[in-house]
Protein backbone atom coordinates (compact mmCIF):
# COMPACT_ATOMS: atom_id res chain seq x y z
CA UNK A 1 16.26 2.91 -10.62
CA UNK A 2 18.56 0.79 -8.11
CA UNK A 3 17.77 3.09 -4.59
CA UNK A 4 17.32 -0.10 -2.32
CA UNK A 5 19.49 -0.04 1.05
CA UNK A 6 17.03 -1.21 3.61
CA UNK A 7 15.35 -5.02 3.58
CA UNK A 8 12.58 -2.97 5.08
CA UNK A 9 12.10 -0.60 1.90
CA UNK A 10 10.77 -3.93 0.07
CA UNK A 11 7.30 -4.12 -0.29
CA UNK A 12 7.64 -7.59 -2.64
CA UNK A 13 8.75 -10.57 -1.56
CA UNK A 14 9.92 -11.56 -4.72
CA UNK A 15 12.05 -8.28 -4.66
CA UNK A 16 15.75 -8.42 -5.21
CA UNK A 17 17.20 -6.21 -2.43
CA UNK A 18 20.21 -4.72 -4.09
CA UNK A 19 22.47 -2.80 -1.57
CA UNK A 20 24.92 -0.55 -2.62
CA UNK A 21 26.48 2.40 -0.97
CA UNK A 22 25.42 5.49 -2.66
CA UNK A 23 27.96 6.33 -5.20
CA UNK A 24 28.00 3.29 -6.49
CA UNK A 25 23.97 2.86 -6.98
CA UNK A 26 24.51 6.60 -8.39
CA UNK A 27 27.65 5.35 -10.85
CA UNK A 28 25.39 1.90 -12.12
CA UNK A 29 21.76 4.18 -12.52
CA UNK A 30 23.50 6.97 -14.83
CA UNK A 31 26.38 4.90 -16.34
CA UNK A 32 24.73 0.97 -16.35
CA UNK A 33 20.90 1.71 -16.33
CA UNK A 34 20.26 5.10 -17.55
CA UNK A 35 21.79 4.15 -21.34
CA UNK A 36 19.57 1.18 -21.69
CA UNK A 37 16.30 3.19 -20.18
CA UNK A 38 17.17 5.68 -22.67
CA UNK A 39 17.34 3.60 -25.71
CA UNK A 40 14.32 1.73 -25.19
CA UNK A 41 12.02 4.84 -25.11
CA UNK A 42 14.13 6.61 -28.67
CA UNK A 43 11.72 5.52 -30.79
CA UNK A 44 8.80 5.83 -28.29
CA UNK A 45 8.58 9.65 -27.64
CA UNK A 46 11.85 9.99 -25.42
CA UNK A 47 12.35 9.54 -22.34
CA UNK A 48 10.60 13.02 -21.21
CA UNK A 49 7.16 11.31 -22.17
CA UNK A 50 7.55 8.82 -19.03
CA UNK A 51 8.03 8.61 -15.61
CA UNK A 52 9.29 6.11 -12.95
CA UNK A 53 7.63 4.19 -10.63
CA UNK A 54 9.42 3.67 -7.24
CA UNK A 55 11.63 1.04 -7.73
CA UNK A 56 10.37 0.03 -3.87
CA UNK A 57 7.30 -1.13 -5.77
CA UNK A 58 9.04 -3.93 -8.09
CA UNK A 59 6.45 -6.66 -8.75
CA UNK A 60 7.11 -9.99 -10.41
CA UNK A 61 5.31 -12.12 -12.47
CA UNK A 62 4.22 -14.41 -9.42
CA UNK A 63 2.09 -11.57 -8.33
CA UNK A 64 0.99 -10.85 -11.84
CA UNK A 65 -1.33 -14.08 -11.73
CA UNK A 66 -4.83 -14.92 -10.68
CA UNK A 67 -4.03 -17.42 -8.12
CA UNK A 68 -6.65 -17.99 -5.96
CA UNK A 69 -4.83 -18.31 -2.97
CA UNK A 70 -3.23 -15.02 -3.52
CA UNK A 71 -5.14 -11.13 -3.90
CA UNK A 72 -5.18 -10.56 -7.61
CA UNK A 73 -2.01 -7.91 -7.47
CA UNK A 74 -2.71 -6.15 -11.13
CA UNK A 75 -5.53 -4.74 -10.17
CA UNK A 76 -4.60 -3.11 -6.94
CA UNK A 77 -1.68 -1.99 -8.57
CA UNK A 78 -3.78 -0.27 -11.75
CA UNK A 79 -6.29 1.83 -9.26
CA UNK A 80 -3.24 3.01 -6.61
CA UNK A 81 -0.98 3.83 -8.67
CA UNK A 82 -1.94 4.28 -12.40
CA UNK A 83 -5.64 4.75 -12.90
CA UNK A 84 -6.08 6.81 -10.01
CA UNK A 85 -3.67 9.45 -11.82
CA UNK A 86 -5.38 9.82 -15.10
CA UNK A 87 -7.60 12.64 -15.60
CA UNK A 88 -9.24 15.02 -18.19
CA UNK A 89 -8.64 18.70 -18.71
CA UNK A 90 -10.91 21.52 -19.27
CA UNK A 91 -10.79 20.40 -22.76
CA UNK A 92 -11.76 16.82 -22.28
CA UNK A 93 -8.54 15.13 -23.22
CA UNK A 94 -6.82 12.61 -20.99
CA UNK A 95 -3.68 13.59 -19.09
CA UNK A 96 -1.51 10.80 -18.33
CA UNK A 97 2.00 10.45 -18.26
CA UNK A 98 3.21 6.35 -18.99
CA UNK A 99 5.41 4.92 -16.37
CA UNK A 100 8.21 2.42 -16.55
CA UNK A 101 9.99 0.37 -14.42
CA UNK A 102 13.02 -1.85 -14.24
CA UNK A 103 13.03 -5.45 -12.99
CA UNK A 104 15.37 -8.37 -12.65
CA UNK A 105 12.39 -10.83 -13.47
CA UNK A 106 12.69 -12.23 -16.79
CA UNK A 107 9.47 -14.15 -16.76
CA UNK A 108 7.19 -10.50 -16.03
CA UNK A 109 9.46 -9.43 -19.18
CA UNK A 110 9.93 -13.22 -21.61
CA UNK A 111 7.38 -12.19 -23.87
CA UNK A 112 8.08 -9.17 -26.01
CA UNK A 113 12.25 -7.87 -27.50
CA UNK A 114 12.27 -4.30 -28.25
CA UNK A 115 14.05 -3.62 -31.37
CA UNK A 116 16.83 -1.81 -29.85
CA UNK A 117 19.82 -3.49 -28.57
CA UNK A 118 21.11 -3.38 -24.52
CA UNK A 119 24.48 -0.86 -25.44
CA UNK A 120 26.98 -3.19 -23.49
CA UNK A 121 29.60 -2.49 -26.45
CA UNK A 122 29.36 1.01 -25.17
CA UNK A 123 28.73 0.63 -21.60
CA UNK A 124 31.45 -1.68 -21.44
CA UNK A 125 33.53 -0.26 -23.86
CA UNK A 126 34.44 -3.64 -25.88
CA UNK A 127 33.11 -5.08 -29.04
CA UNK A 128 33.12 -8.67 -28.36
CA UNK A 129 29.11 -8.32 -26.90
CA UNK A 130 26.74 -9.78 -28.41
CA UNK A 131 23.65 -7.86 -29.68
CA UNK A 132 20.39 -8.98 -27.77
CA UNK A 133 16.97 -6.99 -28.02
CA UNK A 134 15.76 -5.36 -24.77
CA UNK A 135 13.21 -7.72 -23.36
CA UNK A 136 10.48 -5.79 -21.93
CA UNK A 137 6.54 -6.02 -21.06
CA UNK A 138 3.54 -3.95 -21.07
CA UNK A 139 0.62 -3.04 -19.38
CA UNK A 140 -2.26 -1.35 -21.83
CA UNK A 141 -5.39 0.35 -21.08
CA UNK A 142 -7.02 -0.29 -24.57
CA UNK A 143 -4.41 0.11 -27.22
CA UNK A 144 -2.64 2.70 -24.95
CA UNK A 145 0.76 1.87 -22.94
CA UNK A 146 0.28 2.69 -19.65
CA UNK A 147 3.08 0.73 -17.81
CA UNK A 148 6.57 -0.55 -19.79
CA UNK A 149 8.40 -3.52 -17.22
CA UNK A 150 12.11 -3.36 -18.81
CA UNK A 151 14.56 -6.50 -18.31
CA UNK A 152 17.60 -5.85 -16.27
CA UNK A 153 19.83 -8.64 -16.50
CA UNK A 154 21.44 -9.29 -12.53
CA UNK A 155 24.72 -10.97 -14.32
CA UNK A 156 25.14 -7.83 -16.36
CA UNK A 157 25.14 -5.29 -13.32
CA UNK A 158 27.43 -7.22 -11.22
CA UNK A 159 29.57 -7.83 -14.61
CA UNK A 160 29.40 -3.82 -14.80
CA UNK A 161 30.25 -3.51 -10.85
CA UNK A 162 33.54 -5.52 -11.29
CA UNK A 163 35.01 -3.03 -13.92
CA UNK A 164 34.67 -0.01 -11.19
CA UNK A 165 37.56 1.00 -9.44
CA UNK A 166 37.30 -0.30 -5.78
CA UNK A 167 36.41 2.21 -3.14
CA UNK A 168 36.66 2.06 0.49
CA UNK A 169 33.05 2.63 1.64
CA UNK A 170 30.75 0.47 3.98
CA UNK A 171 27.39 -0.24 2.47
CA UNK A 172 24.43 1.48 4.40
CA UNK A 173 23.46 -1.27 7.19
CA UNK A 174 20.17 -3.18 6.31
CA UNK A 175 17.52 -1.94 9.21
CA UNK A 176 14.29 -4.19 9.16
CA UNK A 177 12.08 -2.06 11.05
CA UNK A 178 8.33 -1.83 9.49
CA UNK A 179 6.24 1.34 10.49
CA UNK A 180 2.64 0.91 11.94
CA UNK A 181 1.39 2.53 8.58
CA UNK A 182 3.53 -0.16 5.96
CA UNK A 183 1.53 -2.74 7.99
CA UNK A 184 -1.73 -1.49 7.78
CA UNK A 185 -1.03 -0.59 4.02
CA UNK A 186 -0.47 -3.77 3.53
CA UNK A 187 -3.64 -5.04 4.69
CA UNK A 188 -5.19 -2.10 2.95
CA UNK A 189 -4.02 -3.08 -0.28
CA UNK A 190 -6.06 -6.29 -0.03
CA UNK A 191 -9.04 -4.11 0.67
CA UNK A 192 -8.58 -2.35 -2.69
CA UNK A 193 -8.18 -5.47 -4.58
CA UNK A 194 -11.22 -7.16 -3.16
CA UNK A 195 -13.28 -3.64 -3.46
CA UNK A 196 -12.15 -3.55 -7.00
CA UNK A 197 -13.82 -7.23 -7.60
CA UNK A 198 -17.07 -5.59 -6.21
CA UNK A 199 -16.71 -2.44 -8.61
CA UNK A 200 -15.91 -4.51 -11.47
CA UNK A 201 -18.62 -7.37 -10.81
CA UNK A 202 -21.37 -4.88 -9.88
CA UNK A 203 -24.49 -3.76 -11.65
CA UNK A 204 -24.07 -0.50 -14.08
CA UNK A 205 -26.29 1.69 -11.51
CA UNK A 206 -24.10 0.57 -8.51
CA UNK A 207 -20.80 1.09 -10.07
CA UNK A 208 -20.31 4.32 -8.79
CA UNK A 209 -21.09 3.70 -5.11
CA UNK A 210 -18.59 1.25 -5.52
CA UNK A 211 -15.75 3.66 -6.77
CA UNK A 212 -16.40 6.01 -4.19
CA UNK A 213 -15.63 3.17 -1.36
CA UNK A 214 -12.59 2.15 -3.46
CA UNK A 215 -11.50 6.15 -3.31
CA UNK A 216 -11.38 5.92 0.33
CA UNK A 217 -9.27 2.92 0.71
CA UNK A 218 -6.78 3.77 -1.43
CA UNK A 219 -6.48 7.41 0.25
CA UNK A 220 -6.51 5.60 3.27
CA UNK A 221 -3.50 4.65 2.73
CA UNK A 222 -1.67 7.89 2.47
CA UNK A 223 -2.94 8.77 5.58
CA UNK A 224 -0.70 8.65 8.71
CA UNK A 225 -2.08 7.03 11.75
CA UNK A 226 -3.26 9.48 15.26
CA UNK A 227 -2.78 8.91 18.46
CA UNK A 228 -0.42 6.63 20.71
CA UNK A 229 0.38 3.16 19.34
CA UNK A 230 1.22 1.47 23.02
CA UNK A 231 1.29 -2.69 23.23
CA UNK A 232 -2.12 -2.78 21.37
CA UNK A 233 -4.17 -0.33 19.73
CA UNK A 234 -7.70 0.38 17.69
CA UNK A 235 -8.27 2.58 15.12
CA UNK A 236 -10.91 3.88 13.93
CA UNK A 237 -11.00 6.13 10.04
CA UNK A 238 -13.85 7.11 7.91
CA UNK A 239 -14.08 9.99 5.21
CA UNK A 240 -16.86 12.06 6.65
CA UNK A 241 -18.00 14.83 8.72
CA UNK A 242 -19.86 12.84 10.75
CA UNK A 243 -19.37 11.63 14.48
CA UNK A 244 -18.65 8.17 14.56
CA UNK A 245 -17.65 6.78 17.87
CA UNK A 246 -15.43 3.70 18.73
CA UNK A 247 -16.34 1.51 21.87
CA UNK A 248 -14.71 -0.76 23.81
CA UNK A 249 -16.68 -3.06 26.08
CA UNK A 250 -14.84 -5.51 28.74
CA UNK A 251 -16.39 -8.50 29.34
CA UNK A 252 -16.34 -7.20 33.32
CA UNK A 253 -19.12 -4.30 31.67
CA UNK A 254 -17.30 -1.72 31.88
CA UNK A 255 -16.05 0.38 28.53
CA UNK A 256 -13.60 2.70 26.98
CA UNK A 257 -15.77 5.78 25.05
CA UNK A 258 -16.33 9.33 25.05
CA UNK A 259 -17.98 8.86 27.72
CA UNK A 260 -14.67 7.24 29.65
CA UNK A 261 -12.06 8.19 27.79
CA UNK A 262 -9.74 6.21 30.24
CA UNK A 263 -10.16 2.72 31.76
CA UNK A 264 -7.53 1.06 34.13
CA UNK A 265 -8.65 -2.76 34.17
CA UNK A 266 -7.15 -5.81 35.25
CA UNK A 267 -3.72 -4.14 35.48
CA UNK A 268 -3.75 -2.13 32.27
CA UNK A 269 -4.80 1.26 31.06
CA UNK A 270 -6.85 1.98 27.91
CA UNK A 271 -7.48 5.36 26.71
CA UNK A 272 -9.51 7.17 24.38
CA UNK A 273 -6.91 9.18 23.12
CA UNK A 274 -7.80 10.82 19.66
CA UNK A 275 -11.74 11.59 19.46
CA UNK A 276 -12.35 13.41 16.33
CA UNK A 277 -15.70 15.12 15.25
CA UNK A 278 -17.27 15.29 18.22
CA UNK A 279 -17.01 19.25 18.40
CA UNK A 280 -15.22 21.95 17.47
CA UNK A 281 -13.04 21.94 14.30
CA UNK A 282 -14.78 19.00 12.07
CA UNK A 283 -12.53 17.10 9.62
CA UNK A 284 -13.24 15.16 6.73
CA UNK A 285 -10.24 12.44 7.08
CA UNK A 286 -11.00 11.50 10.48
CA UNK A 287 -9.63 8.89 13.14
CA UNK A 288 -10.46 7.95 16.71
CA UNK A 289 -7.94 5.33 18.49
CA UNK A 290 -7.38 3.73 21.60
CA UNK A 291 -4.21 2.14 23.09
CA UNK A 292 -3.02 0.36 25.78
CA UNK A 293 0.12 0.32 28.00
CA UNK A 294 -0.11 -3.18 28.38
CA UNK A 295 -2.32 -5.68 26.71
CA UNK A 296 -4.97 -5.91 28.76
CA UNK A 297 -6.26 -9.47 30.35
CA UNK A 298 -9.69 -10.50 29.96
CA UNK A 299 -11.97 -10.03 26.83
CA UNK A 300 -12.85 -7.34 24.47
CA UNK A 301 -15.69 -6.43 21.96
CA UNK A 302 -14.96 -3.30 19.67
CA UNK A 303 -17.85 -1.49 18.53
CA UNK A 304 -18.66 1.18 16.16
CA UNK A 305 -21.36 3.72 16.52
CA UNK A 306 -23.00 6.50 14.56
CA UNK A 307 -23.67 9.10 16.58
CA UNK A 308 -23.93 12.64 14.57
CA UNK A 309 -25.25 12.32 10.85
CA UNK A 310 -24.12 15.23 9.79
CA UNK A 311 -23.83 14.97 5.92
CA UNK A 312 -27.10 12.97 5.97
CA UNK A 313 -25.52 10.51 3.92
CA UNK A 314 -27.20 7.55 6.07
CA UNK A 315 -24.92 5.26 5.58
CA UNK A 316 -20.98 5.70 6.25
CA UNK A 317 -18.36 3.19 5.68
CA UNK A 318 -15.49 3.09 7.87
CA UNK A 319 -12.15 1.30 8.74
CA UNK A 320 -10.88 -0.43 11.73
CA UNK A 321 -7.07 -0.75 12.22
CA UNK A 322 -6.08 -3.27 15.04
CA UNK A 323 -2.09 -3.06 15.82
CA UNK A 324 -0.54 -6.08 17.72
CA UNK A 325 3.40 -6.24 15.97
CA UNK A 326 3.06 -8.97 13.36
CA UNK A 327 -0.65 -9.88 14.09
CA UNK A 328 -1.95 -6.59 13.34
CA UNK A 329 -5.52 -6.88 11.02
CA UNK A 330 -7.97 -4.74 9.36
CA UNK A 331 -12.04 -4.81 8.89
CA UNK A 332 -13.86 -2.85 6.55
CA UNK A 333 -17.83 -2.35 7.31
CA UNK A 334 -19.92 0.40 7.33
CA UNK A 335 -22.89 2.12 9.71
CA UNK A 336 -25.96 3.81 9.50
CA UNK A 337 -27.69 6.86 10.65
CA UNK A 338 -30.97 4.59 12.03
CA UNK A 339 -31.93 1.13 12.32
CA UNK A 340 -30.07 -2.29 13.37
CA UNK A 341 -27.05 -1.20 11.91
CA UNK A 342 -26.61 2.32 13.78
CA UNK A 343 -23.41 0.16 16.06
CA UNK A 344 -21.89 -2.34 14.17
CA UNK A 345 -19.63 -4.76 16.67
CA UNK A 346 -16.58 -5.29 14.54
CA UNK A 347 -14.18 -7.87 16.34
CA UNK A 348 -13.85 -9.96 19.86
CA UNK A 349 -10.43 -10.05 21.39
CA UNK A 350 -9.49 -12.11 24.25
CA UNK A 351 -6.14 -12.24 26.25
CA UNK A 352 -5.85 -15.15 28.50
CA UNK A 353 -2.69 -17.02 29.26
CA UNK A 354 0.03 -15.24 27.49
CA UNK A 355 -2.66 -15.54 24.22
CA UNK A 356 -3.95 -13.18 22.48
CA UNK A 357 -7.12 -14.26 20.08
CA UNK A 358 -9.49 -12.94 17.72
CA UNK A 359 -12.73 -13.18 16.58
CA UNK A 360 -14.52 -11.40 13.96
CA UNK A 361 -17.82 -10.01 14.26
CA UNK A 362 -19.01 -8.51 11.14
CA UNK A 363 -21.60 -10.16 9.32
């Protein structure tokens, strides 16, 4: 319901930040919100049947479309956090609970009225409200319900808000501060949608290659980042056993590897800091990342490499995190065991008179 006390808890730009201290938000979610929430599901199972969605995840109708300047949000949003939670049992029959969620939009909720009634004569205690269905909107998969978007009306809670006794309490201060991970899910969340284009656009016999890739990116995203983060830092993920090894080559010749795990070069050091599956314990989610102190002058190529084909898969896709603040970007390619594409050059960055550039490599 209402939890929002930090700009930086928004993921949508669209989002209303509501900020409330936290006995009020808990006085309008069980005495404002809850009733309504209630009502609307009566008739549809009960509450019990359905669960919330973070309210940190509030979407609005802008990000509903198909524009083409914008990632196609409804389908990211169906693989991370609805399809990728239904499943079968033993028994072959689907186990899914329906979410809801609550938004202040009225155009992601103009086009359907429950017929139930928002309970202001009871919330507010006075008979002069007018009835007015609960506007809502759906989501199906088929003829099922698998999402319910239920109107909120702003007016209303701030109506509600005036009729509580006043309290002395400061509101919890608003802290924009994004983590290194909200960044890069960010840009992995464009990933997904564009790998979900390829799944749904491919051939029948390539379909499932394609929803293994789309897998990994969205459980890529729920894992946290290794190693040091300094003024600038690569990172390297994949989802396999196997040794893949990230390389940084100066334009001066000499590199950052396993090889040379640490480089000090043109007044700043790189380091190899977080090498994973090269021996010893082996995991599955790995990472390798380097980071600098200081940005370092001059220019860059990152490279990846397979090394160790260990789950003789032949060909392993892989990830590539580049934090700069703000700037930070993402690639998405793969390697292979043999041939041309055994080291894959990924992206060319150059720092030359306060400027930091890119150039992408991948083709």
């Amino acid at each position: 319901m209402i939890k929002h006390n930090s700009a930086s808890s928004v993921i949508s730009p669209f989002n209303l930040v509501v900020t409330l201290n936290p006995k009020m938000r808990k006085r309008v979610n069980e005495e404002f919100i809850k009733p309504i929430i209630e009502l609307f599901f009566s008739d549809k199972g009960g509450i019990s049947l359905f669960s919330e969605l973070d309210p940190d995840k509030l979407k609005t109708e802008v990000e509903f479309s198909n524009l083409k300047e914008q990632e196609s949000f409804v389908k990211t949003y169906v693989y991370k956090e609805i399809m990728n939670e239904i499943s079968k049992n033993e028994n072959g029959i689907v186990q899914f609970s329906p979410k809801y969620l609550i938004s202040f939009d009225r155009d992601l909720t103009r086009y359907k009225r429950d017929t139930n009634k928002y309970p202001y004569k009871k919330i507010f205690s006075k008979s002069q409200y007018k009835e007015e269905d609960i506007r809502f909107g759906v989501m199906r998969l088929g003829n099922i319900p698998i999402l319910y978007f239920i109107y909120i009306e702003l007016q209303e809670v701030i109506r509600y808000i005036k009729t509580l006794p006043q309290e002395v309490e400061k509101t919890d201060p608003l802290k924009i501060v994004e983590t290194a991970e909200a960044r890069r899910n960010k840009l992995i969340d464009k990933l997904v949608a564009k790998q979900y284009r390829a799944y749904i656009n491919s051939p029948e016999e390539n379909k499932q290659q394609e929803q293994i890739e789309l897998a990994r990116l969205i459980n890529l995203s729920k894992e946290v980042l290794q190693g040091e983060r300094g003024s600038l830092r690569v990172n390297l993920s994949w989802n396999t056993t196997d040794d893949l090894d990230l390389h940084i080559n100066t334009d001066g010749g000499r590199k950052i590897n396993y090889q040379n795990k640490i480089l000090e070069y043109n007044g700043s050091i790189g380091k190899l800091d977080v090498d994973a599956n090269a021996g010893g314990t082996l995991v599955s989610n790995p990472q390798e990342n380097v980071s600098w102190d200081v940005v370092p002058m001059g220019k860059h190529t990152v490279s990846v490499n397979f090394y160790s084909d260990r789950e003789k898969r032949s060909k392993v896709p892989f990830t590539v995190f580049v934090e700069n603040g703000d700037e930070s970007r993402i690639y998405n390619s793969f390697v292979e065991s043999t041939g041309a594409n055994k080291t894959r050059q990924i992206v060319e960055f150059e720092f030359k008179n306060g400027l930091l550039t890119f150039r992408e490599l991948i083709h």
